[in-house]
Protein backbone atom coordinates (compact mmCIF):
# COMPACT_ATOMS: atom_id res chain seq x y z
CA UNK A 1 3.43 -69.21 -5.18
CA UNK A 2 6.48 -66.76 -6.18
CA UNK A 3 9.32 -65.81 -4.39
CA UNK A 4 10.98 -62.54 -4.87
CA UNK A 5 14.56 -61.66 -4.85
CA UNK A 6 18.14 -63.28 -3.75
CA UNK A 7 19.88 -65.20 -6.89
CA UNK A 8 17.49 -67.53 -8.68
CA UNK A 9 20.08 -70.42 -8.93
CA UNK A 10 20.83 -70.29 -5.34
CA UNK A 11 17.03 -70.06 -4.42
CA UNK A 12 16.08 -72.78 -6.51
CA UNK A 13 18.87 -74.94 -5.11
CA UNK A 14 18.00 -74.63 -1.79
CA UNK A 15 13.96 -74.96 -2.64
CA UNK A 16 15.19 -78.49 -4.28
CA UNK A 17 16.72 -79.55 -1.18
CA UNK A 18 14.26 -78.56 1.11
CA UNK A 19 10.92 -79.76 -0.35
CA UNK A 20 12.21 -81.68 -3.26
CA UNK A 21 13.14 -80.93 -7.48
CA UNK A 22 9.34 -81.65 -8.65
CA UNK A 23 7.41 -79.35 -6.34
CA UNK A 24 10.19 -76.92 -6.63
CA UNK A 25 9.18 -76.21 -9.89
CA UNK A 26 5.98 -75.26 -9.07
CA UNK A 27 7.28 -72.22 -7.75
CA UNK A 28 8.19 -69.44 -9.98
CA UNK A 29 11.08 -67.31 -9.32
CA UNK A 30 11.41 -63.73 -9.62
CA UNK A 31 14.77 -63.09 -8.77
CA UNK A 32 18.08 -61.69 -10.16
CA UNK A 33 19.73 -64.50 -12.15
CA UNK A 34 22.95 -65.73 -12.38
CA UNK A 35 25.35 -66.40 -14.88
CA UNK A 36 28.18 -69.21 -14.43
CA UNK A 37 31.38 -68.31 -16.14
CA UNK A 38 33.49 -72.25 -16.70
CA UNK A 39 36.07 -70.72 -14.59
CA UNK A 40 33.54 -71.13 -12.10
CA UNK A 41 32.86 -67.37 -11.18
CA UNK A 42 29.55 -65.70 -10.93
CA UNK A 43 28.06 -62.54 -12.51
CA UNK A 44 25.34 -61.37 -11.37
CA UNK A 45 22.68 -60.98 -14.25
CA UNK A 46 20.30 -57.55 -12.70
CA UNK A 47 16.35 -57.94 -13.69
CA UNK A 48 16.21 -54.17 -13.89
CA UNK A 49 19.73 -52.95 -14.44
CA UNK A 50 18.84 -49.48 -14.88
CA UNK A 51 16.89 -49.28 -11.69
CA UNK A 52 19.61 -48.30 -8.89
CA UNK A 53 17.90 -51.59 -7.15
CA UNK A 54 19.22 -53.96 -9.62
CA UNK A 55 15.76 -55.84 -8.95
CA UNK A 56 12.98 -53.48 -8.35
CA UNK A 57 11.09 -54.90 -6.46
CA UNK A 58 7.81 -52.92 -7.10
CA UNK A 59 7.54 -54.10 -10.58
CA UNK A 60 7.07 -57.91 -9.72
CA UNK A 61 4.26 -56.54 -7.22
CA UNK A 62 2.41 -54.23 -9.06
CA UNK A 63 0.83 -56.69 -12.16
CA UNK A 64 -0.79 -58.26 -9.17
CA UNK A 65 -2.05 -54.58 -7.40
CA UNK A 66 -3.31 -53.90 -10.65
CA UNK A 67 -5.80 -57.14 -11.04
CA UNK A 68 -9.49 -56.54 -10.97
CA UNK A 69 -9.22 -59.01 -7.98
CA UNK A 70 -6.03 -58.42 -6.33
CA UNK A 71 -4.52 -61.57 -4.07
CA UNK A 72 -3.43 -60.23 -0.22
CA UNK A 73 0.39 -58.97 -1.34
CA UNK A 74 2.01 -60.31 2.38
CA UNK A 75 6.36 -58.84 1.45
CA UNK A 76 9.02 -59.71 3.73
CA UNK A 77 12.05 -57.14 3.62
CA UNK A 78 15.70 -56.41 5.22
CA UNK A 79 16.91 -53.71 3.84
CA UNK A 80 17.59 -50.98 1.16
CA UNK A 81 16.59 -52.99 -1.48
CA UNK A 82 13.19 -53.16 -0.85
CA UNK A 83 12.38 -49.58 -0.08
CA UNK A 84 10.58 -49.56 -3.86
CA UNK A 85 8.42 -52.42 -3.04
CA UNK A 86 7.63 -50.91 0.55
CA UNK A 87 4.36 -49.31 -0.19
CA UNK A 88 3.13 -51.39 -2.47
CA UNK A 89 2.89 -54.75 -0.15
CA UNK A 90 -0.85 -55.37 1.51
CA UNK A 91 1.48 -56.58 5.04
CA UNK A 92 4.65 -55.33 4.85
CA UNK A 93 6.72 -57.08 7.22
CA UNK A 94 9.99 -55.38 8.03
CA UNK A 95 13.13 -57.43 9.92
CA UNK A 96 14.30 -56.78 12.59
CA UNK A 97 18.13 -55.86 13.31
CA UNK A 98 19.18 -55.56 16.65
CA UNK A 99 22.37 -53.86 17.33
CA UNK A 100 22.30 -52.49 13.55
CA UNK A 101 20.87 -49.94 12.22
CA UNK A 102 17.72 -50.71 9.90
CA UNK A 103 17.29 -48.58 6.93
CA UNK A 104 13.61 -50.34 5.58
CA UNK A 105 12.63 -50.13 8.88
CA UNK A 106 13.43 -45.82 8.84
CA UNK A 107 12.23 -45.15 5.76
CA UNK A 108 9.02 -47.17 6.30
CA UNK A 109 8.38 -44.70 9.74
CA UNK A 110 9.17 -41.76 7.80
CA UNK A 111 7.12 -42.00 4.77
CA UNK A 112 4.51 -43.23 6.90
CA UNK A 113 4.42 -46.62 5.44
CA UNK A 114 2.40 -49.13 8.04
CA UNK A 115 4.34 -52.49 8.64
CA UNK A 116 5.25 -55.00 11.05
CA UNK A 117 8.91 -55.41 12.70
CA UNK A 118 9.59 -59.76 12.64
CA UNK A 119 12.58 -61.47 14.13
CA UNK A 120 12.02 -64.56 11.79
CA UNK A 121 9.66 -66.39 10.10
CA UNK A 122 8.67 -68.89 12.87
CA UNK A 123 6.69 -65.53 14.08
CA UNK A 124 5.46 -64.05 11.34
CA UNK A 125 3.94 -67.11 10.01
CA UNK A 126 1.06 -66.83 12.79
CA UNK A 127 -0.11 -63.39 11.20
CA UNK A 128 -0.12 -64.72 7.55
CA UNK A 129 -2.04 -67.76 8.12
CA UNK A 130 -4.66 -65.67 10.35
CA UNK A 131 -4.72 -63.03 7.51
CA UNK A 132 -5.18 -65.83 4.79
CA UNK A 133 -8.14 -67.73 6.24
CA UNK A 134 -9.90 -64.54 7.59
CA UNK A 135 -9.73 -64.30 11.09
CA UNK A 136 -7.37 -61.00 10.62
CA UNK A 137 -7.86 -57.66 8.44
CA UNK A 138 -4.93 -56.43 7.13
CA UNK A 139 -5.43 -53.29 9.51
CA UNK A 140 -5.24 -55.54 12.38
CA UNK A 141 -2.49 -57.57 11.49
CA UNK A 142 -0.39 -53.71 10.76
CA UNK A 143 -1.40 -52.83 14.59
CA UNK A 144 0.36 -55.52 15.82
CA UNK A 145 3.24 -53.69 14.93
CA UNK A 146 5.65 -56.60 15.84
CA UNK A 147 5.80 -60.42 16.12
C-alpha cells in the first residue's frame, strides 16, 4: 500500500498511532519530507522542487500506469495540488467543498477529466471495495458521479 502526499513525518506519526509502529512500516510513503531544525522549526523538504507542485503528483502514479499489468490507480484529491495527477488516476475521486470554491473539482469538468465528488471517506470506501473485488467497472463507479 502507498500513500501519497501531506508531510511524511506527520503521516507516519499518525499511521503509528492509528494501526500501530510495526504495520506502519509496511506502508511506504511518498510524500514531501520534513526536515527538523533543533530549534524545533520545520522546513519543508519538496520531492520535486522544480515542479510548481512541490510534489507532483503524477510522477509517483505513472511507474505504476506504465506496468505491463497496471494495479486499479483509485486517487483521492482536494485541491490545486493534484491537478497533475488528475488524469492519470483509474477513479479519481474529487472532495467536496461546500461553501468554497473547488479548483480540482473545475479543472477536472473542464478538461473533461471523469471523477467522482466524495464528502469523506466513510462514502467513498463503498465504491473502492466494489471496484476491488469486481462487482464495479471503473466506468460505473465514474457514473456515479458522487458518494
Amino acid at each position: 500500500m502507498h500513500l501519497i502526499s501531506g508531510m511524511a513525518p506527520l503521516i507516519r506519526a499518525v499511521l503509528s498511532k492509528l494501526i500501530g509502529d510495526e504495520e506502519a512500516k509496511n506502508i511506504e510513503i511518498v510524500a514531501n519530507d520534513a526536515k527538523i531544525h533543533p530549534d524545533g522549526k520545520w522546513e519543508i523538504l519538496y520531492r520535486h522542487p522544480s515542479s510548481g507542485y512541490g510534489h507532483d503528483k503524477s510522477q509517483a502514479i505513472l511507474p505504476y500506469r506504465r506496468l505491463s499489468n497496471p494495479p486499479t490507480v483509485f486517487f483521492f484529491g482536494d485541491g490545486v495540488s493534484d491537478m497533475s495527477a488528475a488524469r492519470h488516476a483509474n477513479v479519481l475521486f474529487v472532495k467536496k467543498k461546500p461553501g468554497m470554491d473547488n479548483d480540482l473539482a473545475a479543472y477536472c469538468t473542464h478538461e473533461g477529466i471523469p471523477h467522482l465528488l466524495f464528502e469523506n471517506f466513510h462514502g467513498a470506501l463503498p465504491v473502492v471495495k466494489k471496484v476491488v473485488d469486481g462487482q464495479l467497472s471503473v466506468p460505473e463507479a465514474l457514473a456515479l458521479g458522487q458518494v
